[in-house]
N, C-alpha and C. Protein backbone atom coordinates (compact mmCIF):
# COMPACT_ATOMS: atom_id res chain seq x y z
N UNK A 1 -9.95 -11.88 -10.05
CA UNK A 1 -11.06 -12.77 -10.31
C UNK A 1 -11.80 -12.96 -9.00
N UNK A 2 -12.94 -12.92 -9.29
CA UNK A 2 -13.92 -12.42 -7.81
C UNK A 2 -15.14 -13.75 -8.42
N UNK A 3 -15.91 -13.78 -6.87
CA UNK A 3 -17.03 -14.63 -7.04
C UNK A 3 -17.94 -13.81 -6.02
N UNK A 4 -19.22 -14.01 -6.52
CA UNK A 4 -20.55 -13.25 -5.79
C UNK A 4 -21.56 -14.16 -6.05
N UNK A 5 -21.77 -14.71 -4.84
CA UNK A 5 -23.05 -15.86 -4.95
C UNK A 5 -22.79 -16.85 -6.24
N UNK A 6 -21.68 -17.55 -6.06
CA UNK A 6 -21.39 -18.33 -6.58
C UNK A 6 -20.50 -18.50 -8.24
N UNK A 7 -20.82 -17.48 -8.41
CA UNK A 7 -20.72 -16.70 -9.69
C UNK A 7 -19.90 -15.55 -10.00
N UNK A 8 -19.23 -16.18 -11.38
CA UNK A 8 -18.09 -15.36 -11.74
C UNK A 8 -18.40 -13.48 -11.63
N UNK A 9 -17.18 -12.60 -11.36
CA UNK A 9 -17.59 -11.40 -11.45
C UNK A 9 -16.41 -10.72 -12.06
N UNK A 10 -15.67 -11.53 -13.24
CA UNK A 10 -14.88 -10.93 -13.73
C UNK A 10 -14.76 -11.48 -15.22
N UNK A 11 -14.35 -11.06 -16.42
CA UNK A 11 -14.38 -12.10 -17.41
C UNK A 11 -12.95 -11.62 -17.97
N UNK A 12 -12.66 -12.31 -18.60
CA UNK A 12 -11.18 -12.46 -19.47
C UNK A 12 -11.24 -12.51 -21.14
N UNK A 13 -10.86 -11.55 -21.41
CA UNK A 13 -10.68 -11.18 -23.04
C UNK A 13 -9.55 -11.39 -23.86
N UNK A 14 -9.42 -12.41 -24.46
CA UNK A 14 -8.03 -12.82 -25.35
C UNK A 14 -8.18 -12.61 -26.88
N UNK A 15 -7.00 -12.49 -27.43
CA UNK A 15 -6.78 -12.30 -28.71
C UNK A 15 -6.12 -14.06 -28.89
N UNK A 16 -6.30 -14.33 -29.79
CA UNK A 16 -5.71 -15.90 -30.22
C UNK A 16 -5.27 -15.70 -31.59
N UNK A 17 -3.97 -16.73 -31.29
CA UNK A 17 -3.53 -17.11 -32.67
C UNK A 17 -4.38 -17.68 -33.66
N UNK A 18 -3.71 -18.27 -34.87
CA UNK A 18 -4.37 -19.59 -35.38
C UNK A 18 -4.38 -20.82 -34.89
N UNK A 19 -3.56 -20.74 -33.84
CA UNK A 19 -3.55 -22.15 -33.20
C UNK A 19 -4.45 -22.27 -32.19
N UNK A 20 -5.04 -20.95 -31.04
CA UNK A 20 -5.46 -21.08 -30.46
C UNK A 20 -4.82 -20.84 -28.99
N UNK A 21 -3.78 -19.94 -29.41
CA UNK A 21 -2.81 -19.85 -28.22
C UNK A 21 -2.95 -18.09 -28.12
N UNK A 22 -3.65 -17.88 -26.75
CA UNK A 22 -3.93 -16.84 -26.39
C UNK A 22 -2.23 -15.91 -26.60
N UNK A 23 -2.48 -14.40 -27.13
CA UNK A 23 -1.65 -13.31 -27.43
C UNK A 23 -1.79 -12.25 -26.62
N UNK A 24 -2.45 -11.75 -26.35
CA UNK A 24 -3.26 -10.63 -25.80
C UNK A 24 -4.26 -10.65 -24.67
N UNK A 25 -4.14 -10.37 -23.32
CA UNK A 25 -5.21 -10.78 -22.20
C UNK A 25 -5.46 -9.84 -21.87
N UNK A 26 -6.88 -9.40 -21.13
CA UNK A 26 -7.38 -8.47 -20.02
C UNK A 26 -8.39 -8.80 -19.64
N UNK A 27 -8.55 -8.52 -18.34
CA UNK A 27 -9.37 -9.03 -17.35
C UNK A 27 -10.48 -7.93 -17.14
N UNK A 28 -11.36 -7.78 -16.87
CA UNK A 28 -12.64 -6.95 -16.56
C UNK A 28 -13.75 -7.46 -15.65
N UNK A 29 -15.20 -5.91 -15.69
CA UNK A 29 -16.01 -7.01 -14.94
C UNK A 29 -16.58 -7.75 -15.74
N UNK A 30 -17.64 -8.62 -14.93
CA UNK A 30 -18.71 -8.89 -15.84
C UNK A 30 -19.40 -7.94 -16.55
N UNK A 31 -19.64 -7.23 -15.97
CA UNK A 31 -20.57 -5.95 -16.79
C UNK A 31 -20.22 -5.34 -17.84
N UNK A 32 -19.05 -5.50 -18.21
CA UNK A 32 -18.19 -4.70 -19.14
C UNK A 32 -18.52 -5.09 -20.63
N UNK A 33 -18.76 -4.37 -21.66
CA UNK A 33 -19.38 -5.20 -22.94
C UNK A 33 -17.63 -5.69 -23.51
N UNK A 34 -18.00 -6.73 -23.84
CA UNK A 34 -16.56 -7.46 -24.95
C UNK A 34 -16.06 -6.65 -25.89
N UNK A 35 -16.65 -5.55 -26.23
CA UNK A 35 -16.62 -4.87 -27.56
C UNK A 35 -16.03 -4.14 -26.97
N UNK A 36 -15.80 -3.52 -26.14
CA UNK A 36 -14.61 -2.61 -25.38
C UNK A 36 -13.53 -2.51 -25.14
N UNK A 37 -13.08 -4.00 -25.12
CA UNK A 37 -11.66 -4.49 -25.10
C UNK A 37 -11.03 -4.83 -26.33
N UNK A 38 -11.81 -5.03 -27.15
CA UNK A 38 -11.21 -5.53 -28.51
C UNK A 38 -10.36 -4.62 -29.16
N UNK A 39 -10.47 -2.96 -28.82
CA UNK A 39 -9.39 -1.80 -29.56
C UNK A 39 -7.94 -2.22 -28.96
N UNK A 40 -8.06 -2.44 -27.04
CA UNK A 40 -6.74 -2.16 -26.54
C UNK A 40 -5.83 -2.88 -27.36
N UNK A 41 -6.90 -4.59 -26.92
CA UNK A 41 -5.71 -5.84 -27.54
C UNK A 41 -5.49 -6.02 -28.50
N UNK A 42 -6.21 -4.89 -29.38
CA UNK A 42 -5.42 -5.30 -30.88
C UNK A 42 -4.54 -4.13 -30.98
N UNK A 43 -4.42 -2.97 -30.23
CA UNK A 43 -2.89 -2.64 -30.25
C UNK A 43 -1.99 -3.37 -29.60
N UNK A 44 -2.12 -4.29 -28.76
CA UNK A 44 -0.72 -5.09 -28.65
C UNK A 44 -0.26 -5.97 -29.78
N UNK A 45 -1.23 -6.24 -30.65
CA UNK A 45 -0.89 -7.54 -31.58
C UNK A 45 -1.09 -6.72 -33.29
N UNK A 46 -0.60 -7.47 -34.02
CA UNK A 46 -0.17 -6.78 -35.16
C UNK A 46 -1.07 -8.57 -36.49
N UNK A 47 -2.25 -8.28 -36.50
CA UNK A 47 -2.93 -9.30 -37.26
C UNK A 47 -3.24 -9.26 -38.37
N UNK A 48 -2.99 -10.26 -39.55
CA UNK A 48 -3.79 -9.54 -40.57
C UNK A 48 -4.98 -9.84 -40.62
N UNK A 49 -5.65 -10.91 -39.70
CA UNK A 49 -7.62 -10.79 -40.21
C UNK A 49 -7.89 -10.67 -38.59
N UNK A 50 -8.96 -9.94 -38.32
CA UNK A 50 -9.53 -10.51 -37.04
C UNK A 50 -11.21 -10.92 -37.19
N UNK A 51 -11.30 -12.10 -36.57
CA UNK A 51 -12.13 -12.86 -36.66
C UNK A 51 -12.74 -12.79 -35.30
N UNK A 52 -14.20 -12.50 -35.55
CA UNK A 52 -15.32 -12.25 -34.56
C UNK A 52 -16.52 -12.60 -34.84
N UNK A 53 -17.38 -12.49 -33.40
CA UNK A 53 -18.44 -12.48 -34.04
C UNK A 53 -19.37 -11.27 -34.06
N UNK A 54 -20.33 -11.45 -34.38
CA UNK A 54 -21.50 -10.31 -34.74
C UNK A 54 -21.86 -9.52 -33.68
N UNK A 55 -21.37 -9.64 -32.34
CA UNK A 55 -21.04 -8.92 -31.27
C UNK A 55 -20.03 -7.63 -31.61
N UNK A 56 -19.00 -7.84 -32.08
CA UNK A 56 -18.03 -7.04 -32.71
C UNK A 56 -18.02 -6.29 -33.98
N UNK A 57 -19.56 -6.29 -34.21
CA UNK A 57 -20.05 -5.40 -35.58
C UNK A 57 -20.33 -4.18 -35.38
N UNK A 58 -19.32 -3.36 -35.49
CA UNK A 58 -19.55 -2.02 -34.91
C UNK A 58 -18.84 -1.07 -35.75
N UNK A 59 -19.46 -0.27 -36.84
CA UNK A 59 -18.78 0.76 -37.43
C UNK A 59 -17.56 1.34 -37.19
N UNK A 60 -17.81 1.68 -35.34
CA UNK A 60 -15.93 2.43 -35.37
C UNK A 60 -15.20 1.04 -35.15
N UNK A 61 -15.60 0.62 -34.94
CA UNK A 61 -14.31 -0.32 -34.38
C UNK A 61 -13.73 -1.47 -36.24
N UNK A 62 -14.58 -1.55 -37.26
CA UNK A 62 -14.31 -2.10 -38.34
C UNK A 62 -13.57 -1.02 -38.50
N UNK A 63 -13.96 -0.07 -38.38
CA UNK A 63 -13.13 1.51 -39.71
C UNK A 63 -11.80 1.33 -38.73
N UNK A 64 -11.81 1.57 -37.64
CA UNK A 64 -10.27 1.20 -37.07
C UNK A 64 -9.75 -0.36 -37.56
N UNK A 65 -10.05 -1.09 -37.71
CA UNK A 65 -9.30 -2.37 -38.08
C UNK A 65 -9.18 -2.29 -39.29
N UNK A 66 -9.73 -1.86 -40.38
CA UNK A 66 -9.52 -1.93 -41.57
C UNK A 66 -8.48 -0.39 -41.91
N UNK A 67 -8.18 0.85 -41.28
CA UNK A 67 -7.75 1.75 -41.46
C UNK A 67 -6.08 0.87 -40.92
N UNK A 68 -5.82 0.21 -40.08
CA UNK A 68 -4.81 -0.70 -39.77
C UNK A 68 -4.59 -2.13 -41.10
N UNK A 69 -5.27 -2.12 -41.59
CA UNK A 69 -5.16 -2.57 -43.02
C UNK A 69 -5.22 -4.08 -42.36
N UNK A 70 -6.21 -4.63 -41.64
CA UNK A 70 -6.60 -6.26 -41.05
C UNK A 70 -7.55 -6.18 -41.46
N UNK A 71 -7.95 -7.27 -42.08
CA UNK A 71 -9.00 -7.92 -42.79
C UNK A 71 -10.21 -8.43 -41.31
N UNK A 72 -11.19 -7.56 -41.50
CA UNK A 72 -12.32 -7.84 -40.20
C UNK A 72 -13.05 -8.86 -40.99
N UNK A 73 -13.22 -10.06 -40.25
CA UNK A 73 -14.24 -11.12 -40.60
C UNK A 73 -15.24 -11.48 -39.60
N UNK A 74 -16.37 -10.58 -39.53
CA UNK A 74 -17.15 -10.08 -38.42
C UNK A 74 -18.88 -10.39 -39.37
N UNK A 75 -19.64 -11.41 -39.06
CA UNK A 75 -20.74 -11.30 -39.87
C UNK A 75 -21.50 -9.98 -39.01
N UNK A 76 -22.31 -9.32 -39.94
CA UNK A 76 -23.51 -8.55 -39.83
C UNK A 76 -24.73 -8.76 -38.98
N UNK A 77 -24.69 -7.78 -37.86
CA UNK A 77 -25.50 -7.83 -36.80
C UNK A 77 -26.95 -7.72 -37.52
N UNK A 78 -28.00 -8.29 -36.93
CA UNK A 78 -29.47 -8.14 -37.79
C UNK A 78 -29.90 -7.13 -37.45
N UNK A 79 -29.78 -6.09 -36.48
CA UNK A 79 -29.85 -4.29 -37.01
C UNK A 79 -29.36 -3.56 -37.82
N UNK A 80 -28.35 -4.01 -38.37
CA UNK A 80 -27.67 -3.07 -39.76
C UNK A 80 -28.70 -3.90 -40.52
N UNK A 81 -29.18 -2.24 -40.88
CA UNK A 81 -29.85 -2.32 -42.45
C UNK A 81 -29.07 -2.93 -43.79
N UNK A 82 -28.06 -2.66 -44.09
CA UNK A 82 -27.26 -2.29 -45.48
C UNK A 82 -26.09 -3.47 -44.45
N UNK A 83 -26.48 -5.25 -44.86
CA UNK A 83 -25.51 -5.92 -44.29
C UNK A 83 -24.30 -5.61 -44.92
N UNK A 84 -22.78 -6.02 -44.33
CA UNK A 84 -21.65 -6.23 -44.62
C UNK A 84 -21.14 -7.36 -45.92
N UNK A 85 -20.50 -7.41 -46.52
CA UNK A 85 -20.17 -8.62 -47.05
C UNK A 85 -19.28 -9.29 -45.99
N UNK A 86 -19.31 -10.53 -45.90
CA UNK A 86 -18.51 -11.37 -44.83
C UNK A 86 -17.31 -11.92 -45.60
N UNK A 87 -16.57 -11.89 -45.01
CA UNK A 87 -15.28 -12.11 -45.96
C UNK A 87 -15.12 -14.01 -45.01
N UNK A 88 -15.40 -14.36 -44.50
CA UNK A 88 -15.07 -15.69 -44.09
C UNK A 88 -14.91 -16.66 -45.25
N UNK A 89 -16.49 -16.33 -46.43
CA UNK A 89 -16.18 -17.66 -47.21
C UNK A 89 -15.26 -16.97 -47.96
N UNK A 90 -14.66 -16.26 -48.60
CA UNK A 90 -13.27 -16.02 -48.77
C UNK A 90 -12.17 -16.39 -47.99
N UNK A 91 -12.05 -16.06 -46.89
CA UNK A 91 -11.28 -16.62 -45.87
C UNK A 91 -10.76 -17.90 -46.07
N UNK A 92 -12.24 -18.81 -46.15
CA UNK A 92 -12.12 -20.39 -46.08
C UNK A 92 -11.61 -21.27 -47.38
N UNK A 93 -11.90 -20.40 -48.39
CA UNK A 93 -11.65 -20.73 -49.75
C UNK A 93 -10.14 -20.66 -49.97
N UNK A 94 -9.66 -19.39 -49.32
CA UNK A 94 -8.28 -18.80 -49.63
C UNK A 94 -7.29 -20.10 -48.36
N UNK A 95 -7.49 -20.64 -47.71
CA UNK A 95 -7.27 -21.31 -46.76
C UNK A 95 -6.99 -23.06 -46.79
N UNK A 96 -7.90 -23.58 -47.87
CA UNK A 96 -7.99 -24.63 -48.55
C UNK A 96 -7.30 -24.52 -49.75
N UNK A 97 -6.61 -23.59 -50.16
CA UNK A 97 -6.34 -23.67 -51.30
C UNK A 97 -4.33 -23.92 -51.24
């Protein structure tokens, strides 16, 4: 973890439970897109939904999470033409119940 004119130059990527208790860490630069790290740390962890956001809407990376049989709950970036269905209000329904 580095600082350059005041300012962070490294960021930290976690996988979380449901509780909120980090599983999975790696450190990078800033520059690094988030969407890059999300393949490693989900081979350390074994999830059934992963929950993101629309940053993480990315063809290969759904077809890998869903070919691992985890439920991606990732809304639809406003460049995909042909949106996703979002499985959250399922999620939330199945969750309350």
């Amino acid at each position: 973890m580095g600082r350059s004119r005041g300012r962070p130059t490294s960021k930290i990527h976690a996988i979380v439970d449901a509780a909120g208790k980090a599983i999975a860490l790696s450190l990078t630069s800033l520059q690094k897109a988030d969407i890059t790290e999300a393949e490693p740390l989900l081979d350390e962890v074994d999830p059934k939904t992963f929950i993101a956001d629309k940053a993480y809407d990315a063809d290969p990376l759904i077809e890998k999470i869903e070919e691992r049989q985890i439920t991606p709950v990732i809304p639809s970036g406003k460049n995909r033409c042909n949106p996703r269905k979002n499985q959250l209000s399922a999620l939330q329904k199945q969750r309350h119940h």
